[in-house]
C-alpha atoms as a PDB file:
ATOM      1  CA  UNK A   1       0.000   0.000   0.000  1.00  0.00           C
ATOM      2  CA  UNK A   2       1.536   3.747  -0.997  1.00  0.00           C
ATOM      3  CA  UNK A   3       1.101   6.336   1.907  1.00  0.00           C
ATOM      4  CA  UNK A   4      -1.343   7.960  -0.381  1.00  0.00           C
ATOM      5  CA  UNK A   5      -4.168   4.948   0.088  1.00  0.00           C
ATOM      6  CA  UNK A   6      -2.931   4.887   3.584  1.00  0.00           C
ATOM      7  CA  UNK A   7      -3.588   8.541   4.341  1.00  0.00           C
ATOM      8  CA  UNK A   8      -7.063   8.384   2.894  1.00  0.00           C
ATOM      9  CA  UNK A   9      -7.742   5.380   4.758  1.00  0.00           C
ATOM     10  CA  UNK A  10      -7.041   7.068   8.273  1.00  0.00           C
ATOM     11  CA  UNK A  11      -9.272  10.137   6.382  1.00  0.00           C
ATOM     12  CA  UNK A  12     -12.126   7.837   6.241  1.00  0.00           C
ATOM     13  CA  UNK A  13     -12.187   7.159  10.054  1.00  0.00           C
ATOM     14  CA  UNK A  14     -14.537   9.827  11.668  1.00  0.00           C
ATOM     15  CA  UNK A  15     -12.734  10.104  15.314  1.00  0.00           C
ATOM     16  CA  UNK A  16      -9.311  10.553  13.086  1.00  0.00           C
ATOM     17  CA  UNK A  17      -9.720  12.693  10.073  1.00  0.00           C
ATOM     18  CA  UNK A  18     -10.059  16.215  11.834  1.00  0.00           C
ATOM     19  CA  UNK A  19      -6.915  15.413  13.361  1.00  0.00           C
ATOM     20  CA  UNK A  20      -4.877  14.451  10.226  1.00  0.00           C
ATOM     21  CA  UNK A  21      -3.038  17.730   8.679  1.00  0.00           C
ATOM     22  CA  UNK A  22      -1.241  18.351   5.490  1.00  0.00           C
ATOM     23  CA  UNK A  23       1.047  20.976   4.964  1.00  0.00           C
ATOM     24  CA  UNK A  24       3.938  22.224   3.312  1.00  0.00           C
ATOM     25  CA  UNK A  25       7.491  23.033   4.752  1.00  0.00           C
ATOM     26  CA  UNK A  26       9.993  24.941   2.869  1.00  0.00           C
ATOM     27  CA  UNK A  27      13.501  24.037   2.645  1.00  0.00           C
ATOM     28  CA  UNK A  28      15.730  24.596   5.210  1.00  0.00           C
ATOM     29  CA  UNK A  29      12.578  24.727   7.830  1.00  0.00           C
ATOM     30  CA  UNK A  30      11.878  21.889  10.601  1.00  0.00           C
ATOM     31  CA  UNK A  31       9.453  19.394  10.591  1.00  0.00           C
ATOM     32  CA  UNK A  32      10.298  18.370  14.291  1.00  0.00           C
ATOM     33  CA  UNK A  33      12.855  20.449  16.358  1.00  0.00           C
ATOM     34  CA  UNK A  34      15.546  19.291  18.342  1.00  0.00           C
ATOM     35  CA  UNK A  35      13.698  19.131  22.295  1.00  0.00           C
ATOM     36  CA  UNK A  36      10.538  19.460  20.538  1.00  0.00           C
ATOM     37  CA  UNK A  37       7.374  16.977  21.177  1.00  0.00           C
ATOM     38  CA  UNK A  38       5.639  15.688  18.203  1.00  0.00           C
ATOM     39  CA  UNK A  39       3.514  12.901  18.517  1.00  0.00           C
ATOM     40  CA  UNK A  40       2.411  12.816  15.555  1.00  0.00           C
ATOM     41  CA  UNK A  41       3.619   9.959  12.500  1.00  0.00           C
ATOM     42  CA  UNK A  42       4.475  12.081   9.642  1.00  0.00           C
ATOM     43  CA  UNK A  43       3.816  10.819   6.329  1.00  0.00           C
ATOM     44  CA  UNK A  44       6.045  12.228   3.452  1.00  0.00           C
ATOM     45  CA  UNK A  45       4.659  13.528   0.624  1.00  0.00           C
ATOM     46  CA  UNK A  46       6.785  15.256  -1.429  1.00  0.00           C
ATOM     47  CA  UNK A  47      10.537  16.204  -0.999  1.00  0.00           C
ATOM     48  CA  UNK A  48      13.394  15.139   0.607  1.00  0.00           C
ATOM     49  CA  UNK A  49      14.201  15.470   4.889  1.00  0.00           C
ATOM     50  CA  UNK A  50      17.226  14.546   7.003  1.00  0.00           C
ATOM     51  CA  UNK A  51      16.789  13.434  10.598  1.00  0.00           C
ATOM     52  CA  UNK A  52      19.453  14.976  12.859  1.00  0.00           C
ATOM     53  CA  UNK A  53      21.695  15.199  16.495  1.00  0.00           C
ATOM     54  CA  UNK A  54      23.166  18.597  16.805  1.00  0.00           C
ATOM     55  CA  UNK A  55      25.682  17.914  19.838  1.00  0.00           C
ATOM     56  CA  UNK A  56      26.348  20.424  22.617  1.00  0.00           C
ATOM     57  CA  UNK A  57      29.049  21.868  20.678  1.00  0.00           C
ATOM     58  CA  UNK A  58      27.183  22.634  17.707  1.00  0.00           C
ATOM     59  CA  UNK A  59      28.006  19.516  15.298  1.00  0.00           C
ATOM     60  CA  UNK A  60      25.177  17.701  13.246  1.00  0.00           C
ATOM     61  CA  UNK A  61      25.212  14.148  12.748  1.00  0.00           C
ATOM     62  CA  UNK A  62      22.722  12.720  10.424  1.00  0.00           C
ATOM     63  CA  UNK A  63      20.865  10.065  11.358  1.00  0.00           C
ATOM     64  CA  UNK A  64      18.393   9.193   8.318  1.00  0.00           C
ATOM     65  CA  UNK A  65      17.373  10.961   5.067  1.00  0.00           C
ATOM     66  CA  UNK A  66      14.174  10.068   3.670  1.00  0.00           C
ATOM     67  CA  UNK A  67      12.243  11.340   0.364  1.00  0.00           C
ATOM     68  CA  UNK A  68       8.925  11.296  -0.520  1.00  0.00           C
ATOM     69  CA  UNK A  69       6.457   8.049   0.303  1.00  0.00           C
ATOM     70  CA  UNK A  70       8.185   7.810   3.662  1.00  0.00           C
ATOM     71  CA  UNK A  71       6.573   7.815   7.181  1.00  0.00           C
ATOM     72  CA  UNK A  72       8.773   9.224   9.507  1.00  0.00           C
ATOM     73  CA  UNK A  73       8.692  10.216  13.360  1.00  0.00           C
ATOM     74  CA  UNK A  74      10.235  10.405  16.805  1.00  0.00           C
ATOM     75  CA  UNK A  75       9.094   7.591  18.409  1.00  0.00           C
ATOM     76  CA  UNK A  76      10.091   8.693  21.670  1.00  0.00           C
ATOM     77  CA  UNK A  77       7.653  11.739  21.632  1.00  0.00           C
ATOM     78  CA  UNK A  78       4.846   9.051  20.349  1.00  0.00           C
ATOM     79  CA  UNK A  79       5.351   6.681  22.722  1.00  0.00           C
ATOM     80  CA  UNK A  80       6.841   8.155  25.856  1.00  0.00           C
ATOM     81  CA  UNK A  81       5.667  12.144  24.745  1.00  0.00           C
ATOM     82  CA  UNK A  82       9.185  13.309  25.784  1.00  0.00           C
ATOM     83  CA  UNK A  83      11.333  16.188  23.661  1.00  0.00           C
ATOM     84  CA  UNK A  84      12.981  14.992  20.623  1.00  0.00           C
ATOM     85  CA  UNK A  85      16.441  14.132  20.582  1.00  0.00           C
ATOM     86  CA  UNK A  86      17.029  15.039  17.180  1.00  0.00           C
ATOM     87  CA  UNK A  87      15.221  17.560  14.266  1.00  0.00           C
ATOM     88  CA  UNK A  88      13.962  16.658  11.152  1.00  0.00           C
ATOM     89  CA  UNK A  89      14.921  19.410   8.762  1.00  0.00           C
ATOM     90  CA  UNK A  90      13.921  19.778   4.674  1.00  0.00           C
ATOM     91  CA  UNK A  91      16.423  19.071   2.440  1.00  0.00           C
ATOM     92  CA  UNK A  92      13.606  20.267  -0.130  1.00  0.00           C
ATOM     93  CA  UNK A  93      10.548  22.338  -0.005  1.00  0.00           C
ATOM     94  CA  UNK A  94       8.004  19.136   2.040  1.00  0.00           C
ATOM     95  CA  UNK A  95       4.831  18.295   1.662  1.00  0.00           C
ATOM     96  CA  UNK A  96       3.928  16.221   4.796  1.00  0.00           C
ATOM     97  CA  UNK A  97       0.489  14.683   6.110  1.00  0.00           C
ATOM     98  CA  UNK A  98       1.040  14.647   9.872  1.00  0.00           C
ATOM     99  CA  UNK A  99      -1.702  11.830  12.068  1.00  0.00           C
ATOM    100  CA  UNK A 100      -1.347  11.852  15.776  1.00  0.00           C
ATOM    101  CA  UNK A 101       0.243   8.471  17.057  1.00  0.00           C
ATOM    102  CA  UNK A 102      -2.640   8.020  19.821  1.00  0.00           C
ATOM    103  CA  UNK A 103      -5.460   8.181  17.238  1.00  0.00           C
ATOM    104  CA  UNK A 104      -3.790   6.007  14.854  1.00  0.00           C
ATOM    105  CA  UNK A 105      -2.683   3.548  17.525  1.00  0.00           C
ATOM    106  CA  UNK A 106      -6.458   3.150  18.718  1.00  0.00           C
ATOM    107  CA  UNK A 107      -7.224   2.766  15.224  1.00  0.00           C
ATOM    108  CA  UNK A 108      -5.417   0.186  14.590  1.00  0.00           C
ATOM    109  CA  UNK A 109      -6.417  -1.604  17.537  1.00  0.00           C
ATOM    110  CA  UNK A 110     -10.116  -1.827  16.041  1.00  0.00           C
ATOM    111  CA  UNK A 111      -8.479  -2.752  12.026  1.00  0.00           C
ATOM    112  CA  UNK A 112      -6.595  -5.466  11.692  1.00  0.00           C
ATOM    113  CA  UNK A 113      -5.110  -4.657   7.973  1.00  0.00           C
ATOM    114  CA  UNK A 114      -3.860  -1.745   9.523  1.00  0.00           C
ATOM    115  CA  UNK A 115      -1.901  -3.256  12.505  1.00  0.00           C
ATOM    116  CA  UNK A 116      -0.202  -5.393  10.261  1.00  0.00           C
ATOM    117  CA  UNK A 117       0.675  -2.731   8.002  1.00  0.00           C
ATOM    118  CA  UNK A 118       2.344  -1.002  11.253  1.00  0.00           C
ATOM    119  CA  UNK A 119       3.889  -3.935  12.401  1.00  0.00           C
ATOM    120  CA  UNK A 120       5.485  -4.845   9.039  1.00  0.00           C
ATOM    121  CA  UNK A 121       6.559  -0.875   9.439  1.00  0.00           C
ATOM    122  CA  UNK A 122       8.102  -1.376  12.477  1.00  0.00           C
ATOM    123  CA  UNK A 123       9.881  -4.474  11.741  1.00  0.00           C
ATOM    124  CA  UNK A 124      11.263  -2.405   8.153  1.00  0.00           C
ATOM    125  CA  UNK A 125      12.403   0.860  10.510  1.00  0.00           C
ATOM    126  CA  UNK A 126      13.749  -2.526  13.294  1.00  0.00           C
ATOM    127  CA  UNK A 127      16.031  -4.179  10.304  1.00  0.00           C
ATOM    128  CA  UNK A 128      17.138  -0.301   9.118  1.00  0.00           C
ATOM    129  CA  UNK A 129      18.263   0.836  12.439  1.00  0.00           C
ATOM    130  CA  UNK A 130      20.235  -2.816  13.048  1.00  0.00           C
ATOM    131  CA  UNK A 131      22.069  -2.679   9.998  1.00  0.00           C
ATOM    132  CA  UNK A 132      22.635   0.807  10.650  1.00  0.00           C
ATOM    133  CA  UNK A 133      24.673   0.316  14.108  1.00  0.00           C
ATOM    134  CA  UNK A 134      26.063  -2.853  12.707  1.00  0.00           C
ATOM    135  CA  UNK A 135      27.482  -0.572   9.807  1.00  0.00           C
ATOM    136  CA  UNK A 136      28.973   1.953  12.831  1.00  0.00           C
ATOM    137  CA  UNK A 137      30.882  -0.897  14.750  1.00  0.00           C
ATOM    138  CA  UNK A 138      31.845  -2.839  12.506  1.00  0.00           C
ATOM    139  CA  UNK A 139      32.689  -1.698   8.687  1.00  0.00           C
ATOM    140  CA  UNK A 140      35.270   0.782   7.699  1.00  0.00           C
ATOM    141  CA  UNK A 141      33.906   4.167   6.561  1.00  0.00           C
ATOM    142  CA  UNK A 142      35.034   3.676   2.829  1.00  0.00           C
ATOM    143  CA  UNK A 143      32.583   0.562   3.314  1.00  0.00           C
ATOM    144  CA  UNK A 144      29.886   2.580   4.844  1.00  0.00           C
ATOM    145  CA  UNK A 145      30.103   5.448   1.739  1.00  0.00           C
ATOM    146  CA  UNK A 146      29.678   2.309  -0.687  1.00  0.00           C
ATOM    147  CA  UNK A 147      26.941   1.019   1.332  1.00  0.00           C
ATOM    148  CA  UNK A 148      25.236   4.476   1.524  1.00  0.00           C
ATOM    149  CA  UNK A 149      26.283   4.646  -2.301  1.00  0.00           C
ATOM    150  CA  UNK A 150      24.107   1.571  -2.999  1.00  0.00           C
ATOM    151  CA  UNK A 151      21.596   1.670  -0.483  1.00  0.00           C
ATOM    152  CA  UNK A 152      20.799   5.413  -1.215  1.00  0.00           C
ATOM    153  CA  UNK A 153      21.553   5.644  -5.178  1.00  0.00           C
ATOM    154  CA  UNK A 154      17.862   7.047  -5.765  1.00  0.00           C
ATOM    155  CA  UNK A 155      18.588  10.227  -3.552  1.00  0.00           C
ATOM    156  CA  UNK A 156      22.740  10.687  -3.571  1.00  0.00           C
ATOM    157  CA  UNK A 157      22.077  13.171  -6.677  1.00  0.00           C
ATOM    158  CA  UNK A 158      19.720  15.054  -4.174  1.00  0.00           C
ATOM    159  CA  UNK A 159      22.561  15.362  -1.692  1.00  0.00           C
ATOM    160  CA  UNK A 160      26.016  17.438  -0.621  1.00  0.00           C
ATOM    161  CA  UNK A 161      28.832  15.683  -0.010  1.00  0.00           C
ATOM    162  CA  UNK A 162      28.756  17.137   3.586  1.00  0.00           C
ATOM    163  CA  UNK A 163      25.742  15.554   4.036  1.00  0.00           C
ATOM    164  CA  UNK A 164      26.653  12.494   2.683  1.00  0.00           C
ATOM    165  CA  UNK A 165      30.059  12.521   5.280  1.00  0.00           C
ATOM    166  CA  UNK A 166      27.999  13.343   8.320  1.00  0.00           C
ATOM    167  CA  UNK A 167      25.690  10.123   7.905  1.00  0.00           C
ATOM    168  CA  UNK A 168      28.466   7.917   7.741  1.00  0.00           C
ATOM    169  CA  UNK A 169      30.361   9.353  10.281  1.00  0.00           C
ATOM    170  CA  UNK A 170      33.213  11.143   9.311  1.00  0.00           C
ATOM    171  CA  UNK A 171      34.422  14.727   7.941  1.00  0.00           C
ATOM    172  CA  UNK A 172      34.103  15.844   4.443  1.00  0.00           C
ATOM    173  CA  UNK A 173      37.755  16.168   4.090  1.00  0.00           C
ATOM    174  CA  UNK A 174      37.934  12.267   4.962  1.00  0.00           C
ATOM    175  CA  UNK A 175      35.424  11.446   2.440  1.00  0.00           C
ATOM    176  CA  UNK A 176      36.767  13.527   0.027  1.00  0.00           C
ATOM    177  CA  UNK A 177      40.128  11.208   0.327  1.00  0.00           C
ATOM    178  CA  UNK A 178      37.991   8.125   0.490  1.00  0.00           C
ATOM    179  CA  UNK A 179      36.218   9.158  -3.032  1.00  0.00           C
ATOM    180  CA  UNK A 180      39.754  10.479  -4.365  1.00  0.00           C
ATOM    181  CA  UNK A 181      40.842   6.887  -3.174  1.00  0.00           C
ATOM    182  CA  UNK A 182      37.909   4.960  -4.684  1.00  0.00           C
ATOM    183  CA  UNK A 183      38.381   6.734  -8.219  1.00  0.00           C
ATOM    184  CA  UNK A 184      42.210   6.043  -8.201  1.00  0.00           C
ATOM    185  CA  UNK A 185      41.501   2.288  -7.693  1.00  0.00           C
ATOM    186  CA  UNK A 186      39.130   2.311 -10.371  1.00  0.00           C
ATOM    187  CA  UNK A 187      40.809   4.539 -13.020  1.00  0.00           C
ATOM    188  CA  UNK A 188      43.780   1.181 -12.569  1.00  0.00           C
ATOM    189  CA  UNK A 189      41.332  -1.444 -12.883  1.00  0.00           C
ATOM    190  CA  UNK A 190      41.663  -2.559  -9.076  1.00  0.00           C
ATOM    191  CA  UNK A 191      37.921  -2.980  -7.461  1.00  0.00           C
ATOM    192  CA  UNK A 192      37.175  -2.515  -3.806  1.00  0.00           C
ATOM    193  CA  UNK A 193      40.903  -1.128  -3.126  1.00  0.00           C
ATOM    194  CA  UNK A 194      40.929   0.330   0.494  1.00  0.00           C
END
């Protein structure tokens, strides 16, 4: 099912639909701020968002990007309705449909096609996040940038190499070396090189 049969299937329940909003966000602005609460499950329209840390001393790490036909959210404001611990920021001007989490939880408490659809959710956004720390301990970070390369092909022309360095971990100076690296190896015929 696309988000867009999704949304209008939370539309058609009466206790939900004057609840679910869609609006737009232009680039640069936040979806969900840093210490913010949001309980809401924001669908994804249109666009392209990062999710982001921005430590003490000002640096942003970037957690997850995620274009359009994505449903994204902090689950700890959902579940737990504490702040944020990161911001979800456009990339590109948004178009979002944002459903409070405690009207489509009961929902889908009464609708079995759309627990299941949730639960096969959470078990995609489960398998994401594992690969994503076993990436962090355990692969190099010319691995990760070929991993990101591959996993992320459909959005890397949407993206700055800064951002690209600061979601796997490392400067852009370091990636620029890595990429320098990668095209040497390839411009001699030698695949993988490290």
């Amino acid at each position: 099912m696309n988000i867009y049969d999704l949304i209008e299937q939370l539309r058609a329940d009466p206790d939900l639909a004057p609840k679910i909003r869609t609006t737009t966000h232009a680039k640069g602005s936040q979806i969900i701020k840093q210490g913010e609460v949001c309980g809401d499950v924001i669908f994804l329209r249109k666009g392209l968002a990062q999710m982001s840390y921005v430590t003490f001393e000002g640096k942003e790490w970037i957690k997850s990007f995620f274009a359009e036909n994505a449903i994204m959210g902090a689950r700890r404001c959902q579940i737990l309705g504490e702040p944020s611990h990161f911001a979800i920021t456009c990339l590109e001007d948004c178009e979002i449909t944002a459903v409070p989490y405690d009207g489509l939880r009961k929902l889908a408490a009464r609708a079995p096609d759309l627990m299941a659809i949730f639960f096969d959710f959470n078990e995609q956004v489960s398998m994401r996040k594992e690969k994503r720390e076993y990436e962090f301990l355990c692969l190099s970070a010319q691995d990760r940038y070929q991993g990101f390369l591959e996993d992320y092909a459909h959005i890397v022309p949407r993206l700055t190499q800064a951002q690209i360095a600061s979601f796997i971990g490392i400067t852009p100076i370091a990636l620029s070396r890595i990429r320098k690296r990668i095209n040497q190896a390839e411009s001699r015929g030698v695949v993988g090189a490290q």
